[in-house]
Protein backbone atom coordinates (compact mmCIF):
# COMPACT_ATOMS: atom_id res chain seq x y z
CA UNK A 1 -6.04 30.11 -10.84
CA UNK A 2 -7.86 26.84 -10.55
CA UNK A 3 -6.27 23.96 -12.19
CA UNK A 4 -8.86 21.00 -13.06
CA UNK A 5 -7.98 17.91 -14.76
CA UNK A 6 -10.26 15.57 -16.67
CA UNK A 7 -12.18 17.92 -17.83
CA UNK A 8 -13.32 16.06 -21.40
CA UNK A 9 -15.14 13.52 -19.27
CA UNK A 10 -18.21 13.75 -16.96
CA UNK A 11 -17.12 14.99 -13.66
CA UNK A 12 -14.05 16.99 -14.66
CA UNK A 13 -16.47 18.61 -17.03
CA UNK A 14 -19.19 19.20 -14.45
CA UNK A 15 -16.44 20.71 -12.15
CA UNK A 16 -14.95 23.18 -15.05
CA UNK A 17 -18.64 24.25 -15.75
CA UNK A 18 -18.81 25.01 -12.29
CA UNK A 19 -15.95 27.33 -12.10
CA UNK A 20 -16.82 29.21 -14.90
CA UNK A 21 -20.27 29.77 -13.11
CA UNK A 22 -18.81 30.94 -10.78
CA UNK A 23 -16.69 33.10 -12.52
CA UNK A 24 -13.06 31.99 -11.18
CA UNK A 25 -10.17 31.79 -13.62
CA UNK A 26 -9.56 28.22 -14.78
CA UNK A 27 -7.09 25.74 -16.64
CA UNK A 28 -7.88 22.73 -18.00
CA UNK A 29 -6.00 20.04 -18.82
CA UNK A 30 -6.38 17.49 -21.98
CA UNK A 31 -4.68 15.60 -24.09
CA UNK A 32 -7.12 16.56 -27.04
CA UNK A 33 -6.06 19.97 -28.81
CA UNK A 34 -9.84 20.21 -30.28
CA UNK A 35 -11.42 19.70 -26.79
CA UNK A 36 -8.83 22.06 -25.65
CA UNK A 37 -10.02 24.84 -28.04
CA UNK A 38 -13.76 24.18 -27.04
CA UNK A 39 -12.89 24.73 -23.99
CA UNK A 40 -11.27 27.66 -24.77
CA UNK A 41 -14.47 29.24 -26.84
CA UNK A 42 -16.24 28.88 -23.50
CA UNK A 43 -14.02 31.12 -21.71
CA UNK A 44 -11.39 28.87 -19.81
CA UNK A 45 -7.21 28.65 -20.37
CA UNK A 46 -6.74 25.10 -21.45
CA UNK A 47 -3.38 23.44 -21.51
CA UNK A 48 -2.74 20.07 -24.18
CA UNK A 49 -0.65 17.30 -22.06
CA UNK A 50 -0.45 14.23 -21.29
CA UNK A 51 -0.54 13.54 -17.27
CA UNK A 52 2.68 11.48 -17.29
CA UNK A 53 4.66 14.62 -18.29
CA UNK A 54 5.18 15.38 -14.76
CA UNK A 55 7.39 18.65 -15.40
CA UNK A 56 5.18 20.03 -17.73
CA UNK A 57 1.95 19.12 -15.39
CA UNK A 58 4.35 20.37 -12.17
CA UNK A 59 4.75 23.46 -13.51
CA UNK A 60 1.19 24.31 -14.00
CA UNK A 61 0.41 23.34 -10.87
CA UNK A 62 3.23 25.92 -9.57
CA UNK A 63 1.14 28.23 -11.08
CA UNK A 64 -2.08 27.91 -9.33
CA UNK A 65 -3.50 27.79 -6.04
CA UNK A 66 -6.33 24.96 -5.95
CA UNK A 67 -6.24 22.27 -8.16
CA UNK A 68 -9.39 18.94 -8.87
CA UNK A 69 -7.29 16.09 -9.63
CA UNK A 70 -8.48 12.51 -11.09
CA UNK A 71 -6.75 9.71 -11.96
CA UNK A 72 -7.79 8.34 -15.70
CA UNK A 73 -8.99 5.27 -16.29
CA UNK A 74 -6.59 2.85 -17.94
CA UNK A 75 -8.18 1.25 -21.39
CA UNK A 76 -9.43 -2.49 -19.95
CA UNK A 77 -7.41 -4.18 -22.47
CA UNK A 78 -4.12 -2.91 -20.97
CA UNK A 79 -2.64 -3.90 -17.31
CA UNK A 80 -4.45 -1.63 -15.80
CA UNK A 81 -3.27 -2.13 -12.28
CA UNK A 82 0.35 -0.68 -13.82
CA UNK A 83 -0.99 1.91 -16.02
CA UNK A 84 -3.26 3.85 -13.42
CA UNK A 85 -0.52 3.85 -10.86
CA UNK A 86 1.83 5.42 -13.11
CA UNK A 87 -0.34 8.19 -13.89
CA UNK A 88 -1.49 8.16 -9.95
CA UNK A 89 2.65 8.53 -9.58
CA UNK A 90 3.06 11.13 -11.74
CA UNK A 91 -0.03 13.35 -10.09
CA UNK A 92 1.87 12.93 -6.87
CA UNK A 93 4.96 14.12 -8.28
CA UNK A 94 3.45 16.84 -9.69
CA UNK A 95 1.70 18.17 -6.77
CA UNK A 96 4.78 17.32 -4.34
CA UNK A 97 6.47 20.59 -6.02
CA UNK A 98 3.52 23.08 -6.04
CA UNK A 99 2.23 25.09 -3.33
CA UNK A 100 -1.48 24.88 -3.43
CA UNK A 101 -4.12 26.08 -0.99
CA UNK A 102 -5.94 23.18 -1.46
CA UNK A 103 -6.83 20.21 -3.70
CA UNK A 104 -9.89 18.21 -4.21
CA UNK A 105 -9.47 14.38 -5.26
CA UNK A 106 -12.20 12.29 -6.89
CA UNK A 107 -12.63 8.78 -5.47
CA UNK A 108 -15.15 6.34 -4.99
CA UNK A 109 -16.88 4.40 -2.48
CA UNK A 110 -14.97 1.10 -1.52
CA UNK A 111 -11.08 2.73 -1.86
CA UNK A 112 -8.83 0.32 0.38
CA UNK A 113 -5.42 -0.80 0.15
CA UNK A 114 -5.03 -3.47 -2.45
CA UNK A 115 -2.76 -4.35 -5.04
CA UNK A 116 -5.24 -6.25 -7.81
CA UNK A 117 -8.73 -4.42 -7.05
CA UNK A 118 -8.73 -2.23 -9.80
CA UNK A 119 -9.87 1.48 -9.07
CA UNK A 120 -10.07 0.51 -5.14
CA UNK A 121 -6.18 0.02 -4.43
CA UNK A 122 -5.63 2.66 -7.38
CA UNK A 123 -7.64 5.59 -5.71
CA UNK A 124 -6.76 4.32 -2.50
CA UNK A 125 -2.99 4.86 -3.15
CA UNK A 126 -4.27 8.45 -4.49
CA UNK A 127 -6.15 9.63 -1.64
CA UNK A 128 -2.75 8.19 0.73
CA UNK A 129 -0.17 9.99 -1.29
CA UNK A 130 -1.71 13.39 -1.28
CA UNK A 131 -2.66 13.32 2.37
CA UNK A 132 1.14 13.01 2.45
CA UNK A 133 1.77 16.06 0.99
CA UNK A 134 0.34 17.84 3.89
CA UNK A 135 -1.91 20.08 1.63
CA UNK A 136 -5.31 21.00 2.69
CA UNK A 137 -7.58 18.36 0.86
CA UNK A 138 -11.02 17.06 0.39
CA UNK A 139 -11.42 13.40 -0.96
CA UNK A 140 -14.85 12.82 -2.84
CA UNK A 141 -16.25 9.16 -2.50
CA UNK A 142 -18.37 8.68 -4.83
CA UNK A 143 -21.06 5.72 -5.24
CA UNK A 144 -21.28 3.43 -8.59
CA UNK A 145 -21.90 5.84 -11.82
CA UNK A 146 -25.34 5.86 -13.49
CA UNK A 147 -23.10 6.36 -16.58
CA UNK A 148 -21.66 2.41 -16.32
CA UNK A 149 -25.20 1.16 -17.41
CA UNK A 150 -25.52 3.39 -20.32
CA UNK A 151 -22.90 1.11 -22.62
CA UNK A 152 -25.17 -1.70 -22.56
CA UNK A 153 -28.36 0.17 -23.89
CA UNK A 154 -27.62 -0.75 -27.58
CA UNK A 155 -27.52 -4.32 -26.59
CA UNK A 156 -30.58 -4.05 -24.71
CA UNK A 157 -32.45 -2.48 -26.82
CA UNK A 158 -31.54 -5.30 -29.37
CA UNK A 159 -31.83 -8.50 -27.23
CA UNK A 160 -34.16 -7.16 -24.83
CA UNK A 161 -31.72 -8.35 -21.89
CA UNK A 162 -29.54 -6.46 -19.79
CA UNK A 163 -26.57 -8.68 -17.97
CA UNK A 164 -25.58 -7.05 -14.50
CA UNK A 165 -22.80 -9.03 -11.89
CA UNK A 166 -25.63 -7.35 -9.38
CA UNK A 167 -28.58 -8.92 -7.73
CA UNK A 168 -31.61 -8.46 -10.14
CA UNK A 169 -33.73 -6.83 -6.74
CA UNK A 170 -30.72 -5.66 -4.18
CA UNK A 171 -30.79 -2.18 -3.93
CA UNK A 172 -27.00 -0.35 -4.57
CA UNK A 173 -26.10 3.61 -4.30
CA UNK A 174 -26.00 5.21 -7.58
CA UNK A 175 -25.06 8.74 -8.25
CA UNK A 176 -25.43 10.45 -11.45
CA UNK A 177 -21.27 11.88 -12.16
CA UNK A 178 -22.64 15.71 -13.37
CA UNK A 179 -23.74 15.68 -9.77
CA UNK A 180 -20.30 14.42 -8.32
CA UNK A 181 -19.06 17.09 -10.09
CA UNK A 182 -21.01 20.11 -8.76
CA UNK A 183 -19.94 18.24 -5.47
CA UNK A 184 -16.31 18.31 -6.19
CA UNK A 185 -16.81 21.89 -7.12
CA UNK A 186 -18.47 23.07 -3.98
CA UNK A 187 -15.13 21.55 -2.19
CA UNK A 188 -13.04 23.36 -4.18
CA UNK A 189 -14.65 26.68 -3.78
CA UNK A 190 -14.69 25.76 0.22
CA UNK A 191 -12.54 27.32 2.65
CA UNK A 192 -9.39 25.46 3.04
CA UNK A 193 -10.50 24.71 6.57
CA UNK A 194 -13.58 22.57 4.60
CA UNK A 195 -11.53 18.83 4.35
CA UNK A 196 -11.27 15.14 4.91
CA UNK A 197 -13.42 12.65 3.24
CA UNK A 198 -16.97 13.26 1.78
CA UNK A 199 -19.63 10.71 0.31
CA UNK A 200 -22.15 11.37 -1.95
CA UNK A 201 -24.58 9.05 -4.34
CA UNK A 202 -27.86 9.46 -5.69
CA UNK A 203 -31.28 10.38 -3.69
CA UNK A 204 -32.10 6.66 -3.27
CA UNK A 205 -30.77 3.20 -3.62
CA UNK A 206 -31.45 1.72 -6.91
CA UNK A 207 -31.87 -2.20 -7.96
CA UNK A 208 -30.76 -3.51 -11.58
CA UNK A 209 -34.33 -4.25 -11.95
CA UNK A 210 -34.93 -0.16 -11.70
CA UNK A 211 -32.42 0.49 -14.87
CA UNK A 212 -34.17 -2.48 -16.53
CA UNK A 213 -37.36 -0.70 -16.24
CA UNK A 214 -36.09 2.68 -17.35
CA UNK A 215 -34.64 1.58 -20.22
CA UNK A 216 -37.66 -0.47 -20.77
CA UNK A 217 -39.45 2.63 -21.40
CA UNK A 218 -36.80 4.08 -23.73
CA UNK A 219 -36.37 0.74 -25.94
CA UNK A 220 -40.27 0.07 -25.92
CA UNK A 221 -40.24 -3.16 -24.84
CA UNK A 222 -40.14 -5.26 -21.94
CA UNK A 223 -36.72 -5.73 -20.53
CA UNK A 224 -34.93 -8.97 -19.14
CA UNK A 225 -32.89 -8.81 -16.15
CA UNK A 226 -30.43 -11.57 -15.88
CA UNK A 227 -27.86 -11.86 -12.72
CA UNK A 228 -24.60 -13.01 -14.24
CA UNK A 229 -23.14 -15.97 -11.60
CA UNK A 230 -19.71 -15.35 -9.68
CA UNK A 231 -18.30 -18.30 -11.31
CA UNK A 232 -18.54 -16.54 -14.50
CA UNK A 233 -17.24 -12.96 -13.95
CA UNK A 234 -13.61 -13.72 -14.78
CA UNK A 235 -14.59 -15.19 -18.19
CA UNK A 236 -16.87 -12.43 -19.13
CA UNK A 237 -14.54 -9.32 -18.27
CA UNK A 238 -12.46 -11.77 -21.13
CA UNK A 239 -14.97 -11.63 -23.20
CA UNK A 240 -15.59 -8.09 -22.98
CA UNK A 241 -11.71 -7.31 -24.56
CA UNK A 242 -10.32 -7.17 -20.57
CA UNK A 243 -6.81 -8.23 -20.53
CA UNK A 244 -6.35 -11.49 -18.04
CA UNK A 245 -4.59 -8.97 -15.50
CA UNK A 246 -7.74 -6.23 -15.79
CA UNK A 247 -10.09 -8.84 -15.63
CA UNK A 248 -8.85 -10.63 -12.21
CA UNK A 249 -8.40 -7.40 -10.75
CA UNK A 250 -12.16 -6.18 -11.91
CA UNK A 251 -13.52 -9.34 -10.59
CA UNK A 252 -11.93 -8.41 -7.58
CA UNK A 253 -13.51 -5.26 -7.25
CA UNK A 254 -17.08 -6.49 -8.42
CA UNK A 255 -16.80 -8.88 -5.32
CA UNK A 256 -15.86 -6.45 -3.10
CA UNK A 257 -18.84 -3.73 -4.57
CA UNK A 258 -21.32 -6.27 -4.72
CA UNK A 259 -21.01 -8.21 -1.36
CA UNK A 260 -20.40 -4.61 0.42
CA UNK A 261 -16.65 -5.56 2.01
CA UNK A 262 -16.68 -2.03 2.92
CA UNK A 263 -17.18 0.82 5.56
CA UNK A 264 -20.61 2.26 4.17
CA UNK A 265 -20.53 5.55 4.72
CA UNK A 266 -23.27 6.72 7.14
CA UNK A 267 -24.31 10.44 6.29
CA UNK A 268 -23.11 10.64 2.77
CA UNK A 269 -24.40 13.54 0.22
CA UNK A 270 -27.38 13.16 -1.59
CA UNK A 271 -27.41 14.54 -5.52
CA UNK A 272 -30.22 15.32 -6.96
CA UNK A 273 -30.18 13.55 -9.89
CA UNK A 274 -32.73 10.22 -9.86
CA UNK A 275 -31.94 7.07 -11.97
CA UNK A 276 -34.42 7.66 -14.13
CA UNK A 277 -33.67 11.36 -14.93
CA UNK A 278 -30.07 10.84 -15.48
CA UNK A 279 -30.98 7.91 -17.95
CA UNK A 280 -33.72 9.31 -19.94
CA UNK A 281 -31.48 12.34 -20.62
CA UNK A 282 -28.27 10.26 -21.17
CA UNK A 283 -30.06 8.10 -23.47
CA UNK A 284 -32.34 9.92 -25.31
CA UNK A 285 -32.38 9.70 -29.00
């Protein structure tokens, strides 16, 4: 059995779909008992639980033998620095008592050891405490979602501005997270002999000015591209609902994202899903 959780959201999904494809007998996991029954109707075993019940999420892990894991985001407004480490503790609990062939952990470009850099310290500590375990692994990298620009379409579409901490023309790997997913799922259909870390992002480099123009063409009308300064990141994470602990430790990540303080990975993946495909379909209607 093949245990995969997140499966409500974009890449967990993509990975579930996957399995099923491939015809391999899956569990998801949710907290929501009507996305657990959809899931159901399309022919997987779906459990309802909540990922800080470690016994209950230990025991269905004793149960299979490979196993996508994710760590949730926490909501913004929270500490989310605290919150995502308790659910990255309770994973590692979890898994420390099963027996699994092998387990594939989603992660993202930039992971490094740090307290207050949100998802970078967070998945860090993820990646760390299952290579621990001993288990055959592969850790998936992944490069800034297309998905994180599609929250500000309404606003565009109404002001005719998009706000971006990135440089209006510096070019940035994107990678649409269906494709992440199908990635993911190719790693956990691998033979356990298939680990370490992989990259993957989009088939090019994309520049704020490219989503501008995309959703140009979606809004119909021209679109404004405005560069929001360093000096002001802290105070709009505020404004955005981020709590003042979220919002340095966001700030910290956006520096290290957009100034590259990290190993760029030098053969990574390449999805196939362009900018402007993932957008148009994302977006649409």
């Amino acid at each position: 059995m093949f245990v995969v959780l997140g499966a409500t959201g974009h890449i967990g999904g993509a990975v579930a779909r996957a399995l099923l494809k491939a015809q391999k007998p899956l569990t998801v996991v949710t907290r929501n008992a009507q996305k657990a029954d959809l899931w159901r109707q399309n022919g997987a075993q779906a459990v309802v639980l909540d990922l800080l019940d470690t016994p209950a999420l230990s025991a269905l892990f004793q149960q299979a033998e490979r196993a996508f894991v994710l760590n949730p985001p926490a909501a913004p407004d929270q500490n989310t620095d605290y919150v995502e480490r308790q659910s990255v503790q309770a994973i590692l609990a979890a898994l420390k008592a099963a027996s699994l062939q092998k387990v594939v952990v989603q992660s993202t470009y930039g992971a490094q050891q740090g307290e207050h850099c949100a998802d970078l310290g967070v998945l860090f500590e993820l990646e760390e405490g299952v290579r621990q375990l001993g288990v055959p692994a592969s850790f998936i990298r992944a490069a800034y979602y297309m998905s994180n620009w599609c929250t500000a379409f309404e606003q565009v579409r109404t002001t005719g501005q998009l706000l971006t901490f990135l440089p209006v023309e510096e070019r940035f790997p994107m990678v649409a997270p269906e494709d992440v997913g199908l990635y993911a799922a190719h790693h956990l259909l691998a033979p356990v002999t298939e680990t370490g870390t992989f990259s993957i992002e989009g088939p090019s480099l994309y520049t704020p000015a490219d989503v501008a123009r995309v959703m140009g063409q979606l809004a119909g009308r021209d679109i404004r591209v405005t560069t929001i300064p360093q000096s002001e990141w802290l105070a709009a994470y505020r404004q955005n609902g981020f709590s003042e602990q979220a919002a340095h430790s966001y700030t910290t990540m956006t520096d290290i994202f957009v100034h590259k303080r990290y190993p760029l990975p030098v053969a990574p993946h390449k999805g196939g899903t362009s900018l402007a495909r993932y957008l148009q379909a994302a977006l649409a209607g």
